[in-house]
Protein backbone atom coordinates (compact mmCIF):
# COMPACT_ATOMS: atom_id res chain seq x y z
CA UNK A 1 105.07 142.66 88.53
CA UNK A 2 103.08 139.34 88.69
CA UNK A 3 101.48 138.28 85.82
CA UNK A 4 98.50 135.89 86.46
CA UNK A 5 98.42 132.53 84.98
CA UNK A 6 96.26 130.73 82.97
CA UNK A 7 96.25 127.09 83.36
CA UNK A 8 95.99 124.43 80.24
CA UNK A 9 95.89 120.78 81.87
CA UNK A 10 96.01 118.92 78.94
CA UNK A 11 99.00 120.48 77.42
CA UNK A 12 100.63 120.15 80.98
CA UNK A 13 100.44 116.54 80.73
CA UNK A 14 101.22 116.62 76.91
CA UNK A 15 104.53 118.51 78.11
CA UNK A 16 105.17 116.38 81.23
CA UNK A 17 105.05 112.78 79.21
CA UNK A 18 107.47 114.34 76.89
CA UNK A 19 109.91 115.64 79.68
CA UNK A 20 109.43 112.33 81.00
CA UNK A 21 111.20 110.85 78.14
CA UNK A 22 113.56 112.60 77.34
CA UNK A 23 115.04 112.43 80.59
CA UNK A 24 114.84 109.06 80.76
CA UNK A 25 116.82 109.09 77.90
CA UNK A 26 119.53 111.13 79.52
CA UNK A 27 119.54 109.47 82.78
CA UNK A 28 120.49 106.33 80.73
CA UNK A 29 123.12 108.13 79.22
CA UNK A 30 123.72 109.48 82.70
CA UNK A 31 124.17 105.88 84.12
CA UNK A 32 126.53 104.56 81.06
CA UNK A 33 128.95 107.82 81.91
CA UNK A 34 129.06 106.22 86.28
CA UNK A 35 131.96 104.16 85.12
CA UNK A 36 134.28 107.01 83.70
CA UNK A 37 133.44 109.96 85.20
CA UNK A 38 132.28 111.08 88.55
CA UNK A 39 128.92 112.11 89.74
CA UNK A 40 129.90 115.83 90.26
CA UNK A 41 131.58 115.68 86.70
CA UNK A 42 128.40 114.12 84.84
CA UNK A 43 126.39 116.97 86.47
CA UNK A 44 128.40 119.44 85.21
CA UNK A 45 128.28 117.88 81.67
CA UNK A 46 124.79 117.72 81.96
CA UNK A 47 124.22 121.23 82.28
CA UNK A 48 127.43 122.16 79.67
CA UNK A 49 126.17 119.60 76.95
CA UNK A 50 122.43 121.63 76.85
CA UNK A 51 123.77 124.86 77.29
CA UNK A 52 124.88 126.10 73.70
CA UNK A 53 121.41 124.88 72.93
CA UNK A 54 119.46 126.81 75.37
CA UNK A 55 121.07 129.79 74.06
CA UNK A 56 120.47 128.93 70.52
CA UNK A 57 117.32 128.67 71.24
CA UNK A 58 116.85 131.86 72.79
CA UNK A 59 118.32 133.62 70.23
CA UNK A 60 116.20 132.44 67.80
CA UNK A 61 113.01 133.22 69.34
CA UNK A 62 113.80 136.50 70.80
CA UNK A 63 113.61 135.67 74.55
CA UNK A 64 117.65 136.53 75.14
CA UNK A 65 116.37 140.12 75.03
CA UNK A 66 114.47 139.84 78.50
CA UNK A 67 116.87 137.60 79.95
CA UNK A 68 117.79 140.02 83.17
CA UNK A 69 114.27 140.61 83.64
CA UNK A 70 114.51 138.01 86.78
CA UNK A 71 114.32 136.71 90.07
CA UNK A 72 118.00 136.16 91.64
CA UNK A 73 117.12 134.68 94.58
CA UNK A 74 114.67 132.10 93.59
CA UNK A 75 116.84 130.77 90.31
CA UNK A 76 119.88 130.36 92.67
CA UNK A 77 117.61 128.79 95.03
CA UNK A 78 116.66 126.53 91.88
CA UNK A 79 120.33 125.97 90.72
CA UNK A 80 121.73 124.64 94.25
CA UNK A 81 118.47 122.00 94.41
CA UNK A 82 119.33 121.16 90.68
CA UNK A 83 122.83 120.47 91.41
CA UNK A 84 122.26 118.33 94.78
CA UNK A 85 119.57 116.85 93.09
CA UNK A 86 121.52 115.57 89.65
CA UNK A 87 124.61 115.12 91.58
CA UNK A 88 122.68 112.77 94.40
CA UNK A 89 120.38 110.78 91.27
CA UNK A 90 123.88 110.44 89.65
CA UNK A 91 125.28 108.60 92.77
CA UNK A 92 122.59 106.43 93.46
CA UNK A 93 122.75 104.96 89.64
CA UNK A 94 126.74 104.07 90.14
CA UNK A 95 124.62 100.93 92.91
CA UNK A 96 121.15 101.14 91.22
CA UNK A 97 119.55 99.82 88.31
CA UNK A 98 117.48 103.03 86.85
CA UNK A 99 114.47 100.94 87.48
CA UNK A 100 115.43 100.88 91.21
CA UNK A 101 116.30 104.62 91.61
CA UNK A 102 113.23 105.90 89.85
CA UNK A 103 111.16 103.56 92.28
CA UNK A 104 112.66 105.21 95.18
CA UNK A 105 112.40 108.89 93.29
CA UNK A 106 108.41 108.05 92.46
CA UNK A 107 108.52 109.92 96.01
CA UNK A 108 108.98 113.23 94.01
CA UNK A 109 105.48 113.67 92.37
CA UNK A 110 103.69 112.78 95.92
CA UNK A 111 106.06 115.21 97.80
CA UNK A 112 105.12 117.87 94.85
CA UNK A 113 101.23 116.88 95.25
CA UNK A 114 101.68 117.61 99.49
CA UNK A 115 104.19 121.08 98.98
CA UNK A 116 101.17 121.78 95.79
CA UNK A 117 98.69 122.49 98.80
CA UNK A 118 100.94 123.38 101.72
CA UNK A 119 102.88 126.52 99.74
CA UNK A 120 101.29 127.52 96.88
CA UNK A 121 97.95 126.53 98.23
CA UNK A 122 96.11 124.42 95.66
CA UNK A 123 93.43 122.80 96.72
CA UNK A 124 93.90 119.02 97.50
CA UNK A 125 90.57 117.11 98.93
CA UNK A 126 90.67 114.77 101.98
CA UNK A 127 90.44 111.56 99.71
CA UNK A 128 93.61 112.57 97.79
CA UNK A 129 95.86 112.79 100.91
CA UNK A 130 94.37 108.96 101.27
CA UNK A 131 95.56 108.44 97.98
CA UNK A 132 98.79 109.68 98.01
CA UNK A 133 99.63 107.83 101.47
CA UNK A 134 98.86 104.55 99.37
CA UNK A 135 101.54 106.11 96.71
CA UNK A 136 104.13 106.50 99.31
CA UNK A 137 103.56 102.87 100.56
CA UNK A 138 103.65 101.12 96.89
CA UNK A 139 107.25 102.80 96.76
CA UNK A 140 108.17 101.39 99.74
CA UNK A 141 106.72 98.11 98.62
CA UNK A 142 109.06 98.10 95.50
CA UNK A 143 111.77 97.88 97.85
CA UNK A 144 110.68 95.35 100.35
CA UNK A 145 112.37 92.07 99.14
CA UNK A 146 115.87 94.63 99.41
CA UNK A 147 114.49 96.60 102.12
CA UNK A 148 118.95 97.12 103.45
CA UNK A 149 118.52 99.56 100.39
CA UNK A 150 116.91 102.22 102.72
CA UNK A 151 120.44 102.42 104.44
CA UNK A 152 122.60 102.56 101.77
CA UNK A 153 124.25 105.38 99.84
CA UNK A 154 122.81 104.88 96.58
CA UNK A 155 119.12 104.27 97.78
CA UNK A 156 119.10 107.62 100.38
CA UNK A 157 121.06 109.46 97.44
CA UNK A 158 118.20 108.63 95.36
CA UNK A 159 115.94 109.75 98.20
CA UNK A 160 117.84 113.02 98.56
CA UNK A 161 116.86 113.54 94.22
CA UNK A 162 113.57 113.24 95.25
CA UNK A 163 113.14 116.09 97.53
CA UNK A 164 115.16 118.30 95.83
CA UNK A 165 113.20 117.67 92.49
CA UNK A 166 110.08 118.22 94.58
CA UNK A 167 111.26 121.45 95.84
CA UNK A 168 112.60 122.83 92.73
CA UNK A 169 108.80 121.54 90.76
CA UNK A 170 106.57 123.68 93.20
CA UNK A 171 109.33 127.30 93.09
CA UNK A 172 108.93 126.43 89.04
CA UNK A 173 105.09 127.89 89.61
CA UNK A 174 106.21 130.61 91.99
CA UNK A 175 108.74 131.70 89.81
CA UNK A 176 106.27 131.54 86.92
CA UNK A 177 104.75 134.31 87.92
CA UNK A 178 107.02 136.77 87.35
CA UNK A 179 109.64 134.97 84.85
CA UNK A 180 109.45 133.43 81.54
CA UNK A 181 110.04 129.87 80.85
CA UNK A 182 112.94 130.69 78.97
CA UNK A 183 114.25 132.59 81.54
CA UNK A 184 113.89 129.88 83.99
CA UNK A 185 116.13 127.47 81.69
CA UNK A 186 118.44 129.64 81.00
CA UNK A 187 119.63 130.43 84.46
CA UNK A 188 119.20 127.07 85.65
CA UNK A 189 121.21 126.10 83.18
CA UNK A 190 124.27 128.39 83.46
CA UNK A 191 124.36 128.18 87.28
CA UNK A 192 123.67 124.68 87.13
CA UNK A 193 126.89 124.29 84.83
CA UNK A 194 129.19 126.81 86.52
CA UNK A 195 128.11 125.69 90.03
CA UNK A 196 128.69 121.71 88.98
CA UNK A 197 131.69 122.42 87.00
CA UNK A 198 133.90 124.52 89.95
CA UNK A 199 132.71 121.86 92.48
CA UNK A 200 133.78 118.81 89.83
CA UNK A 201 137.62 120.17 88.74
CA UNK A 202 139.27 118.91 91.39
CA UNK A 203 138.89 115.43 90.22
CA UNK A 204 138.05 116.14 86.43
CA UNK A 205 138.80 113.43 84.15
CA UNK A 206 139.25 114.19 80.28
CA UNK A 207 136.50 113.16 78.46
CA UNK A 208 136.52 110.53 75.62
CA UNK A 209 136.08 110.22 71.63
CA UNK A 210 134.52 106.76 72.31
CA UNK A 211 131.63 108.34 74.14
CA UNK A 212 130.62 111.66 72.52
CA UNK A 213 127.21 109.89 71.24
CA UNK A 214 126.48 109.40 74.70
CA UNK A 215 127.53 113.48 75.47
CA UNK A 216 125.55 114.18 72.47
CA UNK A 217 122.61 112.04 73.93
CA UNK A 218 122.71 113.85 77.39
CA UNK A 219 122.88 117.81 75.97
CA UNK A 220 120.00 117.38 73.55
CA UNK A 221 117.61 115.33 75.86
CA UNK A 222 118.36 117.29 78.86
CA UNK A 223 117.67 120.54 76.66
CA UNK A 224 114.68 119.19 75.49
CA UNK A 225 113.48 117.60 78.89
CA UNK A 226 114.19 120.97 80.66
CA UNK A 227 111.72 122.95 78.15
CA UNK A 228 109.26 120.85 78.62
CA UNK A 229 109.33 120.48 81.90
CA UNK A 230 109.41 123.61 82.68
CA UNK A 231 106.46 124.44 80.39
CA UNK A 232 104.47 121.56 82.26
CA UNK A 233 104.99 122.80 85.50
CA UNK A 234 104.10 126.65 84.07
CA UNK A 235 100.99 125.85 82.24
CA UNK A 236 99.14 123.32 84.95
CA UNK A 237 99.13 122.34 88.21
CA UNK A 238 101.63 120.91 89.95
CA UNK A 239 98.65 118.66 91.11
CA UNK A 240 97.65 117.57 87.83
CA UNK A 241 100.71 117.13 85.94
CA UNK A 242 103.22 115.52 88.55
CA UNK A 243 101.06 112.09 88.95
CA UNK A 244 102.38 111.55 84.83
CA UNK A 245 105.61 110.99 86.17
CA UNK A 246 105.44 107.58 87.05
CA UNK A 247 105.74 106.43 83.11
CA UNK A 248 109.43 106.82 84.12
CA UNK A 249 109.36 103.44 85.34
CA UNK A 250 108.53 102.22 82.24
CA UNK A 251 111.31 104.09 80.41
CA UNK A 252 113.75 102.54 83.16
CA UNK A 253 112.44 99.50 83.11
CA UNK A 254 113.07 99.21 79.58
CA UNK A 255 117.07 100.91 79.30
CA UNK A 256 117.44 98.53 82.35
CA UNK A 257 115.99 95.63 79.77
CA UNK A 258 117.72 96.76 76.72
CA UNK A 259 121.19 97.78 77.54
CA UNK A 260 121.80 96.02 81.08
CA UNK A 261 119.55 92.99 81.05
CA UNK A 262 118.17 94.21 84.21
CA UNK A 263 114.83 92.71 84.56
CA UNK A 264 112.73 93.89 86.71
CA UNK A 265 111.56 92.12 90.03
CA UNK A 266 107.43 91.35 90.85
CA UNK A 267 107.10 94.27 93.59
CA UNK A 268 108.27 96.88 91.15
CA UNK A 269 105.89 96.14 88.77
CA UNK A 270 103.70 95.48 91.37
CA UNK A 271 104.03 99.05 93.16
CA UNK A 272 104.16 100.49 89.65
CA UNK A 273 100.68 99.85 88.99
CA UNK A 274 99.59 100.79 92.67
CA UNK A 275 101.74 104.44 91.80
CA UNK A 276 99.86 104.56 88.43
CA UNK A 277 95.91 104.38 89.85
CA UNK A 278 97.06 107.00 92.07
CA UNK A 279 98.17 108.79 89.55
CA UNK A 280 94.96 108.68 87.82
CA UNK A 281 92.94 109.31 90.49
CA UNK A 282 94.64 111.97 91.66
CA UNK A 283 93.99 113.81 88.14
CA UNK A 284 90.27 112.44 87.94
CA UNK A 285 89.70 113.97 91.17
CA UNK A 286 91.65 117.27 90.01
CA UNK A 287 88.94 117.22 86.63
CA UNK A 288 86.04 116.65 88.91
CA UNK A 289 86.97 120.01 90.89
């Protein structure tokens, strides 16, 4: 039975700045792992690594015991996106700097923002579509002085992320209606894992003592990224909270700083900004309403 929602914006975007960090932190992790292990194989770690801790965590708060209580078809739905999606993001960092693939995934929260109104019918005014036009065009921007990008593997890859993430984001408040957040993680999780891991052992490669910090690093901050994601999307509109994304950039821009030297160029920092007013606009205009 449907259960109706009540929405709390600010702790939406509390929980979405959060998410937004930690998996920044793991898609660094993810991009240090490119050179031993394949994309297929990383996504499967990903979802192994967090695993133990999403049950953990269910355990201790009581939530294993309605754990059935569930929607198949959606959280398989959910799993295959998840698994293109990581497995695609993945890809795209073994060419680009994180800095350059989250430019080209800043598509997702737009995409969310459009699929917000068109499916689950929230309410987004004339001006806003204006707005999130001008969103789509700054990410372009950021890749005009390498605009070959658009053709190549890595950059569609990343492309590819970004509509499965949007996808997954708006059946996160469908799913919400019937299905616990714990729920949500857990099976997303465990399909996300088993589905990753069958379609990675054909070219499994052991993994390595040297680079179990960097294991450890993925499992907690994807377990902690997919909670609060999760909540975020739960608890607010997909409107409201998706715009917050774009501090990823930052994050990437600073892993591509710290542990590349990868600076970035003047038209990501450039679009950046653009992305961020229409971030905030897009969330003034939600507040106004």
């Amino acid at each position: 039975m449907s259960q109706p929602l009540i929405d709390r914006p600010l702790r939406g975007i509390i929980a979405m700045l959060l998410a937004v960090a930690f998996f920044s932190a793991m898609d660094a992790g993810m991009k240090a792992l490119t050179a031993y292990h394949s994309p297929m194989q990383i996504t499967a770690l990903r979802g192994a690594l967090a695993w133990p801790l999403v049950v953990i965590w269910l355990c201790s708060s009581g939530a294993i015991k309605q754990i059935l209580q569930t929607r198949w078809s959606l959280h398989l739905l959910r799993a295959a996106l998840g698994i293109t999606m990581l497995w695609a993001f993945v890809f795209s960092l073994q060419t680009l700097a994180l800095a350059d693939a989250y430019a080209i995934f800043f598509a997702a929260p737009f995409i969310i923002t459009l699929l917000s109104a068109w499916w689950l019918k929230e309410y987004v005014a004339p001006r806003q579509y204006l707005v999130l036009v001008m969103g789509l065009a700054a990410v372009c921007y950021m890749l005009k002085p390498d605009a070959g990008q658009w053709l190549s593997l890595g950059a569609l890859a990343a492309l590819l992320a970004a509509c499965c993430y949007a996808v997954s984001a708006i059946s996160v408040r469908v799913l919400a209606r019937s299905d616990s957040a714990a729920n949500m993680v857990f099976w997303l999780m465990t399909f996300l894992t088993l589905g990753a891991t069958a379609l990675a052992l054909p070219n499994w490669q052991p993994l390595q003592a040297q680079l179990w910090p960097v294991y450890l690093l993925i499992g907690v901050c994807g377990f902690l990224g997919q909670i609060t994601i999760t909540e975020a999307f739960r608890i607010a509109p997909a409107a409201i909270v998706a715009p917050f994304e774009y501090t990823a950039l930052l994050w990437g821009i600073g892993f591509d700083i710290a542990l590349w030297q990868l600076y970035p160029g003047r038209s990501v920092l450039l679009g950046a900004t653009v992305i961020m007013l229409c971030g905030l606009y897009l969330l003034w205009q939600q507040r106004r309403r």
